[in-house]
Protein backbone atom coordinates (compact mmCIF):
# COMPACT_ATOMS: atom_id res chain seq x y z
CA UNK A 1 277.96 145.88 262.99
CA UNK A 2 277.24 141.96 263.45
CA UNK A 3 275.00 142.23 259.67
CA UNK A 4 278.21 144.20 258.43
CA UNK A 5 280.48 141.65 259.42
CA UNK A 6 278.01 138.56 258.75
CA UNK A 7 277.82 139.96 255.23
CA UNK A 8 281.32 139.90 254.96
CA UNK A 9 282.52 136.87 256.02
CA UNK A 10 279.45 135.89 253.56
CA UNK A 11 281.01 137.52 250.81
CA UNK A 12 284.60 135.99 251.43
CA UNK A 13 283.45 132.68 252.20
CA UNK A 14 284.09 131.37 248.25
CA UNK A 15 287.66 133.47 247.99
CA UNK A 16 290.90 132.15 249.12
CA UNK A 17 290.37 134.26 252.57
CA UNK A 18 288.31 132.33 255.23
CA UNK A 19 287.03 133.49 258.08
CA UNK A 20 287.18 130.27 260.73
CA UNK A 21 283.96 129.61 263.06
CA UNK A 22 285.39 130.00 266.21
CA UNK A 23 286.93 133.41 265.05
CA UNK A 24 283.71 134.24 263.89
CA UNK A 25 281.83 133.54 266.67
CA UNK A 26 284.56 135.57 269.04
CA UNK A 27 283.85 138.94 267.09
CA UNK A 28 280.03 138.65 266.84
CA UNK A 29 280.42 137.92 271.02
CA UNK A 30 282.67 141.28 271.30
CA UNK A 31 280.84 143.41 269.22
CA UNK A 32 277.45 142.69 271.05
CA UNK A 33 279.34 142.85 274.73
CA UNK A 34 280.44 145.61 273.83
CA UNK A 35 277.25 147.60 272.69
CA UNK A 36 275.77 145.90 275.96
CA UNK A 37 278.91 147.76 278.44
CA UNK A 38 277.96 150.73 275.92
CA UNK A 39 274.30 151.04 276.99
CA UNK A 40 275.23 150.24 280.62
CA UNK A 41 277.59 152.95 280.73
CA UNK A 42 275.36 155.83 278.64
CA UNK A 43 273.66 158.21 281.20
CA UNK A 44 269.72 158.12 280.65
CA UNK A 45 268.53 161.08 278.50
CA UNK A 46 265.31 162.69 280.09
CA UNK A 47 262.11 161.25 278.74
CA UNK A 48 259.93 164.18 278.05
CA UNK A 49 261.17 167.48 276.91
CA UNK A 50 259.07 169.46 279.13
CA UNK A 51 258.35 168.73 283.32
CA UNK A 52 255.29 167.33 284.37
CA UNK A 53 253.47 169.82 285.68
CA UNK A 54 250.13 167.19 286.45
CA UNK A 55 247.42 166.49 284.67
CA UNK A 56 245.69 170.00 284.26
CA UNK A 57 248.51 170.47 281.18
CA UNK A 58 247.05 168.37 278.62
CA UNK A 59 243.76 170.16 278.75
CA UNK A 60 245.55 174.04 278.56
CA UNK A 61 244.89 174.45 282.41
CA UNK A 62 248.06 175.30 284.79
């Protein structure tokens, strides 16, 4: 999202629209706030798709 909107303030920087710094800087700020709150507010997936059932399973013993 940030590259997206880099790219297009890039592109409309020599156009009669301009994006202002300030304005700029405010939605690069949100948008990476926001995909912080995001990942703080995600529950945690599990890690491994099968439970650890100790070290015996990686050689084929139960």
């Amino acid at each position: 999202m940030v590259l997206t909107f880099v790219g297009v303030k890039m592109i409309v920087a020599n156009t009669a629209w301009k994006i202002d710094t300030l304005v700029s800087l405010g939605v690069i700020v949100l948008i990476l706030a926001t995909s912080v709150v995001m990942s703080l507010l995600r529950p945690k997936e599990a890690k491994h798709a099968f439970p650890n059932r100790g070290p015996g399973v990686l050689k084929g013993k139960p």
